[in-house]
PDB file of N, CA and C in Angstrom:
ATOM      1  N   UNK A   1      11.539  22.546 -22.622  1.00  0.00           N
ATOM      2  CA  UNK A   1      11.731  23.031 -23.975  1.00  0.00           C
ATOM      3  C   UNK A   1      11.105  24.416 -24.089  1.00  0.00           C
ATOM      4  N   UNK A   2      11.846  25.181 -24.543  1.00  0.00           N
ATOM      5  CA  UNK A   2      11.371  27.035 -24.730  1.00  0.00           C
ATOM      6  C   UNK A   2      10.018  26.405 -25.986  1.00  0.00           C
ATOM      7  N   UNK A   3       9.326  27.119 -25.350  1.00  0.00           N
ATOM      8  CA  UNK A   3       8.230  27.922 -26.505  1.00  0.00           C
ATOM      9  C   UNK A   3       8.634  28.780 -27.490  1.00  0.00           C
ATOM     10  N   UNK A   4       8.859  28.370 -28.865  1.00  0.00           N
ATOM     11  CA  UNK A   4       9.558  28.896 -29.496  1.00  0.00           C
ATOM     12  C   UNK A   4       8.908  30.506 -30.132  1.00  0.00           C
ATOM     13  N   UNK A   5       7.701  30.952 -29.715  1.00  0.00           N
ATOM     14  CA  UNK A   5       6.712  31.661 -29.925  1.00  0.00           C
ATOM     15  C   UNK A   5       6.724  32.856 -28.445  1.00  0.00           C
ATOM     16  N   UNK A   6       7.432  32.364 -27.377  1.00  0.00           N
ATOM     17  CA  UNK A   6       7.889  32.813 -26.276  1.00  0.00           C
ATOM     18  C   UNK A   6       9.116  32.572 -25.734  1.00  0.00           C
ATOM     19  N   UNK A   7       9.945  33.452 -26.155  1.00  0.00           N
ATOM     20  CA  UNK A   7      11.513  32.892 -25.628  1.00  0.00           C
ATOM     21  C   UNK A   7      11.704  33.194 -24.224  1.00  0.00           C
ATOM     22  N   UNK A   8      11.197  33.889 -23.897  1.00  0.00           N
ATOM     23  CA  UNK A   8      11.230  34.645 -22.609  1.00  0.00           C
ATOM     24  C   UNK A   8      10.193  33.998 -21.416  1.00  0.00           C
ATOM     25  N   UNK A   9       9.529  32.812 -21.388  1.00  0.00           N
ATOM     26  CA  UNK A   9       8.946  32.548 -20.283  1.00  0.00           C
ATOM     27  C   UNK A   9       9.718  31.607 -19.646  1.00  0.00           C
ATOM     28  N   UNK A  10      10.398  31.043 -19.521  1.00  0.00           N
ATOM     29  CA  UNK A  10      11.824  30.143 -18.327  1.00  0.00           C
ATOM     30  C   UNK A  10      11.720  31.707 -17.818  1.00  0.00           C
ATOM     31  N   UNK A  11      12.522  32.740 -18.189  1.00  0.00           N
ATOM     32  CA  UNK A  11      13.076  33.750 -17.352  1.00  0.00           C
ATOM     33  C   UNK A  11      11.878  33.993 -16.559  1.00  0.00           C
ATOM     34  N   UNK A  12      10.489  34.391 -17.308  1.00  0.00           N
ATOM     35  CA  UNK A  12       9.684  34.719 -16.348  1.00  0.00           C
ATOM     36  C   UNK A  12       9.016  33.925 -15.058  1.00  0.00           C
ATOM     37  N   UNK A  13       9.487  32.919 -15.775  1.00  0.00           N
ATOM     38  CA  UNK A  13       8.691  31.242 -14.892  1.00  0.00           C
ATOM     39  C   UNK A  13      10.142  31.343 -13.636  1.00  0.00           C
ATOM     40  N   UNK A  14      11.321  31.633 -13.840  1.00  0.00           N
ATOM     41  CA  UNK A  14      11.941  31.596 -12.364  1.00  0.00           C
ATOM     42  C   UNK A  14      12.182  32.946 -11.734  1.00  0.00           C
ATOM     43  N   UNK A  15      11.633  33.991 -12.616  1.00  0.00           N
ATOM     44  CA  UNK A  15      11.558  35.460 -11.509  1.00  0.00           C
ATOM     45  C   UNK A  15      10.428  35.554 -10.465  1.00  0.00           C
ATOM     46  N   UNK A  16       9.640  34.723 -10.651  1.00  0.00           N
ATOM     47  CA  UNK A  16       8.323  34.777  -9.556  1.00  0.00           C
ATOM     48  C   UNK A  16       8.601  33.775  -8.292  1.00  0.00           C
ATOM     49  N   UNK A  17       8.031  34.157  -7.571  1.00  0.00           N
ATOM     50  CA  UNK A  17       8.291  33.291  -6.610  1.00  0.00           C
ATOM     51  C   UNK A  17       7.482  32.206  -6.199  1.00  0.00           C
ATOM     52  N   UNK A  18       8.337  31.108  -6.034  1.00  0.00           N
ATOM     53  CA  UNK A  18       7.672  29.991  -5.902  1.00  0.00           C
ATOM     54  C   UNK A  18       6.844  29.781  -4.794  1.00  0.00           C
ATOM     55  N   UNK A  19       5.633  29.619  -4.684  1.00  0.00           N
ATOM     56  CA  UNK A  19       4.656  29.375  -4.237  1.00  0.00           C
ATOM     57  C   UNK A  19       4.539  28.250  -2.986  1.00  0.00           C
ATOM     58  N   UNK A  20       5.089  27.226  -3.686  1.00  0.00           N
ATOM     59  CA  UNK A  20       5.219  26.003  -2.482  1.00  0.00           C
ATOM     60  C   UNK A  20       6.470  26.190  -1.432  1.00  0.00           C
ATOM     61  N   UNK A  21       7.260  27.259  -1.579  1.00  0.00           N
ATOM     62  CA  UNK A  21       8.261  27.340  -0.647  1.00  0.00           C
ATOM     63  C   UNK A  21       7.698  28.669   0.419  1.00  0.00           C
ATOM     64  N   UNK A  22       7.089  29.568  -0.597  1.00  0.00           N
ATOM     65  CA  UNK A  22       6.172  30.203   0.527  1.00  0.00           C
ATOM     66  C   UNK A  22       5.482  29.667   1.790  1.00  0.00           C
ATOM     67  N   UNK A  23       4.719  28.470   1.031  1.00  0.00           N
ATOM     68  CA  UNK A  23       3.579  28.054   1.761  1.00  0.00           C
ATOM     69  C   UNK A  23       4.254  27.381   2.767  1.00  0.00           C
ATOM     70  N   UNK A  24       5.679  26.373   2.177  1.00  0.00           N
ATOM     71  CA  UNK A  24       6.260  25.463   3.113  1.00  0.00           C
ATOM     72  C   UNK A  24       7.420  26.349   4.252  1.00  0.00           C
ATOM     73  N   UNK A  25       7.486  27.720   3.958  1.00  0.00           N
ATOM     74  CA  UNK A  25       8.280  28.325   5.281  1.00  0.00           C
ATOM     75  C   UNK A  25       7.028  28.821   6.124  1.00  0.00           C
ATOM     76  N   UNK A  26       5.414  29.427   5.684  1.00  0.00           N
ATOM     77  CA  UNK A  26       4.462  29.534   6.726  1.00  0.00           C
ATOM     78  C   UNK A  26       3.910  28.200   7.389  1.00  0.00           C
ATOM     79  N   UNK A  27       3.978  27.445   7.191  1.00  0.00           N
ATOM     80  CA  UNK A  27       3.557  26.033   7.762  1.00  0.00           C
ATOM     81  C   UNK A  27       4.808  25.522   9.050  1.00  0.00           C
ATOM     82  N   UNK A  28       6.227  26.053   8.392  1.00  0.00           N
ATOM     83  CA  UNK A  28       7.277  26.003   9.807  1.00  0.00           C
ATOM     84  C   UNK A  28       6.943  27.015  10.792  1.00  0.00           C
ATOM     85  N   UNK A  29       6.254  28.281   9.892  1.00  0.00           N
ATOM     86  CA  UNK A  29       6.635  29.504  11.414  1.00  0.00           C
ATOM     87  C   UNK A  29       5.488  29.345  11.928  1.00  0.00           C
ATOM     88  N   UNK A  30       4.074  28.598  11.436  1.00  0.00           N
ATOM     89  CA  UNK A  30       2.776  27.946  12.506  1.00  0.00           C
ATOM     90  C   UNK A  30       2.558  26.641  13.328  1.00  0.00           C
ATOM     91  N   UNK A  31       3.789  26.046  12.919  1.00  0.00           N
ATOM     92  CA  UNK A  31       4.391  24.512  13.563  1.00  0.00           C
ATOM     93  C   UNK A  31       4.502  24.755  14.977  1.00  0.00           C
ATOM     94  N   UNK A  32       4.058  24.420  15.791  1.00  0.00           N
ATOM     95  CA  UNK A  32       4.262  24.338  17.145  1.00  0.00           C
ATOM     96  C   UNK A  32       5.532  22.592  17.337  1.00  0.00           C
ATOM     97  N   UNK A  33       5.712  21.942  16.366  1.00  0.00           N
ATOM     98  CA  UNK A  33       6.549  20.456  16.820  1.00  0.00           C
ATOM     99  C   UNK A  33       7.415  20.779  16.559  1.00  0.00           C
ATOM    100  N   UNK A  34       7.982  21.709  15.378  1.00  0.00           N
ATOM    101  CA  UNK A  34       9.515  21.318  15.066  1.00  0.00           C
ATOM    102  C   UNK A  34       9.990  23.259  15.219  1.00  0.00           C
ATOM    103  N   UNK A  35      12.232  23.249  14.938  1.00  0.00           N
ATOM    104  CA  UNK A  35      11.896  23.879  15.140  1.00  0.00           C
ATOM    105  C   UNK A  35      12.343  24.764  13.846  1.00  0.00           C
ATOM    106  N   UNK A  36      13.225  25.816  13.963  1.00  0.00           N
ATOM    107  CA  UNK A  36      12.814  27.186  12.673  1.00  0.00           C
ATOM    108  C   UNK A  36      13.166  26.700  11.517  1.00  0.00           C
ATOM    109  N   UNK A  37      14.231  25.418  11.244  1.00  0.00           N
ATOM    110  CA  UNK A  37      14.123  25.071  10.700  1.00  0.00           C
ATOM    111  C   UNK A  37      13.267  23.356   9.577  1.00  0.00           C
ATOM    112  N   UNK A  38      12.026  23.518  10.051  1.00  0.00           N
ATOM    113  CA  UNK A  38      11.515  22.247  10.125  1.00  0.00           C
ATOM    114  C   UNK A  38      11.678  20.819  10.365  1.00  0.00           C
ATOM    115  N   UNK A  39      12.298  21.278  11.051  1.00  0.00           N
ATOM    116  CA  UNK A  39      13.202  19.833  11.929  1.00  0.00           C
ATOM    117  C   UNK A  39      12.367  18.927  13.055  1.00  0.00           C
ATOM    118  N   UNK A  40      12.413  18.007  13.188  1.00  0.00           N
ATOM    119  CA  UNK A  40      11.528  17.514  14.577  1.00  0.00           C
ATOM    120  C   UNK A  40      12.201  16.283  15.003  1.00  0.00           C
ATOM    121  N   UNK A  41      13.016  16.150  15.776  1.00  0.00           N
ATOM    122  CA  UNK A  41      14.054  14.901  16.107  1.00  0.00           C
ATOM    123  C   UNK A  41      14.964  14.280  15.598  1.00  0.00           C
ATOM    124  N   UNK A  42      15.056  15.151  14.743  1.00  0.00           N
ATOM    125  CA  UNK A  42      16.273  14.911  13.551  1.00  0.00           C
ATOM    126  C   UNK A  42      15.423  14.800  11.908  1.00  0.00           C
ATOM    127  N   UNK A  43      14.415  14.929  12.141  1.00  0.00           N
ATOM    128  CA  UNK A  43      13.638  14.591  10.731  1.00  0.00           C
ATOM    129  C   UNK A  43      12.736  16.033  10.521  1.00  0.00           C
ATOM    130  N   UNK A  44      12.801  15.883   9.042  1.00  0.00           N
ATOM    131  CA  UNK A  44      11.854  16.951   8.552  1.00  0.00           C
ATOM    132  C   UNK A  44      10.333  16.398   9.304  1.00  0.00           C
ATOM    133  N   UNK A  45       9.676  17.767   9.753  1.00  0.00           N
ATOM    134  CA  UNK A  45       8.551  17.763  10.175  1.00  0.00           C
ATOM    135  C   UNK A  45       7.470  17.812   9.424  1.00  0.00           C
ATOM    136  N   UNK A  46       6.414  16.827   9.088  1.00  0.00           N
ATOM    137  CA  UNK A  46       5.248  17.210   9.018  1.00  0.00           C
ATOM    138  C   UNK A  46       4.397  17.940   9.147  1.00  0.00           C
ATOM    139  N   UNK A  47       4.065  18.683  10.044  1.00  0.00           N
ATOM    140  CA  UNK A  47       3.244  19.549  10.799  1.00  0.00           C
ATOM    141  C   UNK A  47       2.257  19.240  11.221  1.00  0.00           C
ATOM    142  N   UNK A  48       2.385  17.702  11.835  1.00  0.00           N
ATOM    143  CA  UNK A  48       0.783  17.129  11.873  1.00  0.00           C
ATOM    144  C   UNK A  48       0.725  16.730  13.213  1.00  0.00           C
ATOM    145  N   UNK A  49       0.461  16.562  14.131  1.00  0.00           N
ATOM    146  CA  UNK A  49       0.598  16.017  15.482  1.00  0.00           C
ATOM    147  C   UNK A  49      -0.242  14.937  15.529  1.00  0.00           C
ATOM    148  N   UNK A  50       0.317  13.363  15.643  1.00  0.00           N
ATOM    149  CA  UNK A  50       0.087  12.215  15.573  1.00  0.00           C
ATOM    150  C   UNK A  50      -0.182  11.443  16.751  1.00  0.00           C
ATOM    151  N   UNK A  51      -0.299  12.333  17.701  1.00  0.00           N
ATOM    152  CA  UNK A  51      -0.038  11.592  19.347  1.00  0.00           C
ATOM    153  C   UNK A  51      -1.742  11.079  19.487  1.00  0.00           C
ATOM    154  N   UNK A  52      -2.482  11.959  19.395  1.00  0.00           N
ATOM    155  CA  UNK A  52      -3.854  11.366  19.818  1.00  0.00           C
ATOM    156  C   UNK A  52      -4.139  10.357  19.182  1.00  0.00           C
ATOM    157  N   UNK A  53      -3.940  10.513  17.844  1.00  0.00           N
ATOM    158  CA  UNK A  53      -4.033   9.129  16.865  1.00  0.00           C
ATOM    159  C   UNK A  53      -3.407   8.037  17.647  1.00  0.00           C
ATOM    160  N   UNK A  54      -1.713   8.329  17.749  1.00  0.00           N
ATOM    161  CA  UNK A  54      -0.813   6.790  18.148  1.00  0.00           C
ATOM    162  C   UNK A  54      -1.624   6.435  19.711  1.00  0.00           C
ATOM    163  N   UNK A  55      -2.363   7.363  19.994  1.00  0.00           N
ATOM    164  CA  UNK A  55      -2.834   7.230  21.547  1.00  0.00           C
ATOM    165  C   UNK A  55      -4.156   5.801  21.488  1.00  0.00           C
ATOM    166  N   UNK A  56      -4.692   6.378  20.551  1.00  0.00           N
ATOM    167  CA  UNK A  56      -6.275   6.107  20.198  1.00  0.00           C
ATOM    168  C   UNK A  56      -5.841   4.462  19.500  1.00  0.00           C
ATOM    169  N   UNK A  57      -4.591   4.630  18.583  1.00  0.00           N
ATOM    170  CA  UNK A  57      -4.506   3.016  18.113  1.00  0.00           C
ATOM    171  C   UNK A  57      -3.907   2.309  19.329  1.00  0.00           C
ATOM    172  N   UNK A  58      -2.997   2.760  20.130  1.00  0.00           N
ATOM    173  CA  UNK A  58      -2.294   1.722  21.193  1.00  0.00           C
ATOM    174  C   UNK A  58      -3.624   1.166  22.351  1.00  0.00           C
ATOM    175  N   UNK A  59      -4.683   1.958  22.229  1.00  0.00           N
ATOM    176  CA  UNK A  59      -5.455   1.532  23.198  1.00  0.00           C
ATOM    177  C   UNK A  59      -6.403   0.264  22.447  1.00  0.00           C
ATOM    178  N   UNK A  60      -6.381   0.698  21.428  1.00  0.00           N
ATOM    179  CA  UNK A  60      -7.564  -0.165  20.200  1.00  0.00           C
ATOM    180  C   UNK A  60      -6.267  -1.849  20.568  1.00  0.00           C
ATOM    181  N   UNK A  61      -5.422  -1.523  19.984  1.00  0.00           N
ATOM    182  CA  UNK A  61      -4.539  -2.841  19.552  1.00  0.00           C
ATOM    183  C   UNK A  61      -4.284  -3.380  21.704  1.00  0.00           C
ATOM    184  N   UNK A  62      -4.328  -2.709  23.143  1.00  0.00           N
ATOM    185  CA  UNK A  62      -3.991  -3.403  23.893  1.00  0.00           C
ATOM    186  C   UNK A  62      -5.717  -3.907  24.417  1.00  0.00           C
ATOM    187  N   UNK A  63      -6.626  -3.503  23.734  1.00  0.00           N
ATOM    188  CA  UNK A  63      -8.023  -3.591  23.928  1.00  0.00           C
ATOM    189  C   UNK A  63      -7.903  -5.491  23.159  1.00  0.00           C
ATOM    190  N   UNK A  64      -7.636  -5.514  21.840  1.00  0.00           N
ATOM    191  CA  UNK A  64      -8.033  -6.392  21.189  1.00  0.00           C
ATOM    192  C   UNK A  64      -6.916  -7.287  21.766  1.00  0.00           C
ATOM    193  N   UNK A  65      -5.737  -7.690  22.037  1.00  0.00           N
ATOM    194  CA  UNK A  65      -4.591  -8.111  22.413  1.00  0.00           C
ATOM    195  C   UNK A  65      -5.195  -8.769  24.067  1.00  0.00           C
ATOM    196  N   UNK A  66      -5.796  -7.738  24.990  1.00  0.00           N
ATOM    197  CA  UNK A  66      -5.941  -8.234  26.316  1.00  0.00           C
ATOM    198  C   UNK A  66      -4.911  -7.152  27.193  1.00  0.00           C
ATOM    199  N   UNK A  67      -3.664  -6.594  26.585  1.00  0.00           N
ATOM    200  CA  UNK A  67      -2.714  -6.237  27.056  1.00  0.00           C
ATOM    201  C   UNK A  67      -3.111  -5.084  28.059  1.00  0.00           C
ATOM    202  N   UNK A  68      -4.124  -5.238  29.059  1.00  0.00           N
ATOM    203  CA  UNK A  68      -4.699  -3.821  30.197  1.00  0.00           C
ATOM    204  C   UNK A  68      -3.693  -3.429  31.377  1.00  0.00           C
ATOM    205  N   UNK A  69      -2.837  -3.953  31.556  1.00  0.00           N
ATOM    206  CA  UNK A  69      -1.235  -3.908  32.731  1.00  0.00           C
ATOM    207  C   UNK A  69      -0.196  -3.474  31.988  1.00  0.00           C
ATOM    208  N   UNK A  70      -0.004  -2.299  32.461  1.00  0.00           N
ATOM    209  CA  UNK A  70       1.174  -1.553  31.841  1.00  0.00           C
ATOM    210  C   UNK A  70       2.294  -2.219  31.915  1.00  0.00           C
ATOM    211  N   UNK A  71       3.522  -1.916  31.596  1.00  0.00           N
ATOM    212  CA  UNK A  71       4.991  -2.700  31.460  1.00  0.00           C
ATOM    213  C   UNK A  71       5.094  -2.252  32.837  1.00  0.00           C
ATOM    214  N   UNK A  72       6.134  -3.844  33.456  1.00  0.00           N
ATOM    215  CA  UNK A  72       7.098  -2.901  34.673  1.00  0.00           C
ATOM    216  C   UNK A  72       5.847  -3.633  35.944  1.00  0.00           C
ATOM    217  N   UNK A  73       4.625  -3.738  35.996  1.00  0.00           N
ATOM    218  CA  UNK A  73       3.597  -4.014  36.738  1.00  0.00           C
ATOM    219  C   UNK A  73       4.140  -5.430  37.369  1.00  0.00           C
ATOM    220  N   UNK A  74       2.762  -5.339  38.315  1.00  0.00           N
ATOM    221  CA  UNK A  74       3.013  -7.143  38.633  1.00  0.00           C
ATOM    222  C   UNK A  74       1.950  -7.794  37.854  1.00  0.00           C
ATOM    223  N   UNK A  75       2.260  -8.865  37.260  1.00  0.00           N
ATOM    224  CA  UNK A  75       1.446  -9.613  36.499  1.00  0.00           C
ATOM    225  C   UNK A  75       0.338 -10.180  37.361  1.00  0.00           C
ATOM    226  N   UNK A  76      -1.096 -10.120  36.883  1.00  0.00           N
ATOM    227  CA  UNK A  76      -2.029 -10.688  37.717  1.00  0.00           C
ATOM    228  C   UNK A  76      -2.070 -12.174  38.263  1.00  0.00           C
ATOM    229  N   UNK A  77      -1.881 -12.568  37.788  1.00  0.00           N
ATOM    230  CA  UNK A  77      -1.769 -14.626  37.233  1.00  0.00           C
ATOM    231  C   UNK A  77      -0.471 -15.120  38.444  1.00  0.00           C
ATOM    232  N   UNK A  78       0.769 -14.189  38.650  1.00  0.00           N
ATOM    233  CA  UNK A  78       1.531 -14.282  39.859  1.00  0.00           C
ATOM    234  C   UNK A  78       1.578 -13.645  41.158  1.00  0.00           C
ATOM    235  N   UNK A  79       1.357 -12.455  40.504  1.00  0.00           N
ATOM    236  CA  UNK A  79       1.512 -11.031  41.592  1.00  0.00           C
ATOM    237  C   UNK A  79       2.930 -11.201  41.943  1.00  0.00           C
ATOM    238  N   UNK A  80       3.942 -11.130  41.027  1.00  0.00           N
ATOM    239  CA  UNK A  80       5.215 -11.135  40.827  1.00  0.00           C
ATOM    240  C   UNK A  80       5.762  -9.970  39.877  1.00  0.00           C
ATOM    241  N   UNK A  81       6.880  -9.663  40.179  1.00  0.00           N
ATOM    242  CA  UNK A  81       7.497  -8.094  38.537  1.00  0.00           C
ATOM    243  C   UNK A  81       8.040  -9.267  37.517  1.00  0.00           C
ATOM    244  N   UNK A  82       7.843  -9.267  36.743  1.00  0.00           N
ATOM    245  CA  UNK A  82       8.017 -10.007  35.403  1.00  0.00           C
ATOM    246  C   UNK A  82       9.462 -10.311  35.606  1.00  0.00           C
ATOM    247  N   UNK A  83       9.776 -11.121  34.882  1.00  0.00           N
ATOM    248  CA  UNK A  83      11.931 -11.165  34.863  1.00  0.00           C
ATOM    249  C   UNK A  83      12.384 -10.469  34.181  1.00  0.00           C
ATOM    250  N   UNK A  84      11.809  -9.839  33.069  1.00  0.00           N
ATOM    251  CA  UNK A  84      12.738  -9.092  33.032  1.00  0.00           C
ATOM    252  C   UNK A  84      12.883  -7.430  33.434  1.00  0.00           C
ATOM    253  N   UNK A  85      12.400  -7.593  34.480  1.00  0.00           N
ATOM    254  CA  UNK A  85      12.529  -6.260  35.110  1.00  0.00           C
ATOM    255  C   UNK A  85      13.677  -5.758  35.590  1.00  0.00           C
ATOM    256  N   UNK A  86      14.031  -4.932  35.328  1.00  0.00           N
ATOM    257  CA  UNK A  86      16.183  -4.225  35.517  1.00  0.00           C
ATOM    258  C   UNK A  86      16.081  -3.668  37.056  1.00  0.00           C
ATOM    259  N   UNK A  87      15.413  -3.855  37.916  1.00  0.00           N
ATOM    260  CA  UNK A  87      15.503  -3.970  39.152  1.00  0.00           C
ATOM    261  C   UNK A  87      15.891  -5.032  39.962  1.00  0.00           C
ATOM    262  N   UNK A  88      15.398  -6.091  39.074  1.00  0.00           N
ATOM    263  CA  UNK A  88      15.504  -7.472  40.225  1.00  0.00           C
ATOM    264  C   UNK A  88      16.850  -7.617  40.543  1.00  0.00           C
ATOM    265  N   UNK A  89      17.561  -8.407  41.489  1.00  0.00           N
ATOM    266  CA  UNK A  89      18.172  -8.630  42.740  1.00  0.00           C
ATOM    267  C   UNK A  89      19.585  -9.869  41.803  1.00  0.00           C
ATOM    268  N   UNK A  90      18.815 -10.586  40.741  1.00  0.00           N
ATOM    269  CA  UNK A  90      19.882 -11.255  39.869  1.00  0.00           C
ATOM    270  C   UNK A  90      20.461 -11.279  39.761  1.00  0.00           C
ATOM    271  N   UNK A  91      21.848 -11.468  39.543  1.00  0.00           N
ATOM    272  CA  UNK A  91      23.299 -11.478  39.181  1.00  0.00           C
ATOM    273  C   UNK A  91      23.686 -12.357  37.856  1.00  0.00           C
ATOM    274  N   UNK A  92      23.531 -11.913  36.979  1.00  0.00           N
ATOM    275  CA  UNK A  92      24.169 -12.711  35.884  1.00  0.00           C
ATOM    276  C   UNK A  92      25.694 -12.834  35.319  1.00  0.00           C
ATOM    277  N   UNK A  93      26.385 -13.875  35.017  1.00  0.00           N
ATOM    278  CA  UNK A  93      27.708 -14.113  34.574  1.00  0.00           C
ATOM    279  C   UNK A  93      27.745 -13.694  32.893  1.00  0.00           C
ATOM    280  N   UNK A  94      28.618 -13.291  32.803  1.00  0.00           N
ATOM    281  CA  UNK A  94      28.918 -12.885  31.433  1.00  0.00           C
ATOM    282  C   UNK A  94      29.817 -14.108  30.582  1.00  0.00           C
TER     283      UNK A  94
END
């Protein structure tokens, strides 16, 4: 709603430049993840790099779990490759 005491501030309120689009095109051109257009795998980028974090929880959750043998390994308990490993020798019917 105009300020009826100021008719003229809408005009002045969209001749300036907006501030958060400033800030949000310097935050793409200091982004090292995504690219010119803030993109990062198909998704708008954050600008936050989450890897040490997702690093720091996957170790917490295979700590509390037991889970210390990567995928793909031989299980200790057999010293066998798990079944479903896409190497094994199997032949399945469809």
């Amino acid at each position: 709603m105009r300020d009826p005491y100021d008719p003229w501030a809408d005009e002045r309120t969209q001749a300036q430049p907006d501030l958060t689009d400033i800030a949000q095109a310097e935050a793409i051109r200091n982004c090292q993840l995504c690219d010119t257009h803030g993109h990062r795998d198909g998704l708008p980028c954050r600008h936050i790099d989450h890897a040490a974090a997702a690093k720091r929880g996957l170790a917490t959750i295979r700590a509390q779990m037991g889970w210390n043998t990567p995928t793909g390994t031989t299980t200790p308990q057999t010293s066998q490759k798990p079944p479903h490993d896409a190497t094994s020798s199997q032949k399945t019917r469809l």
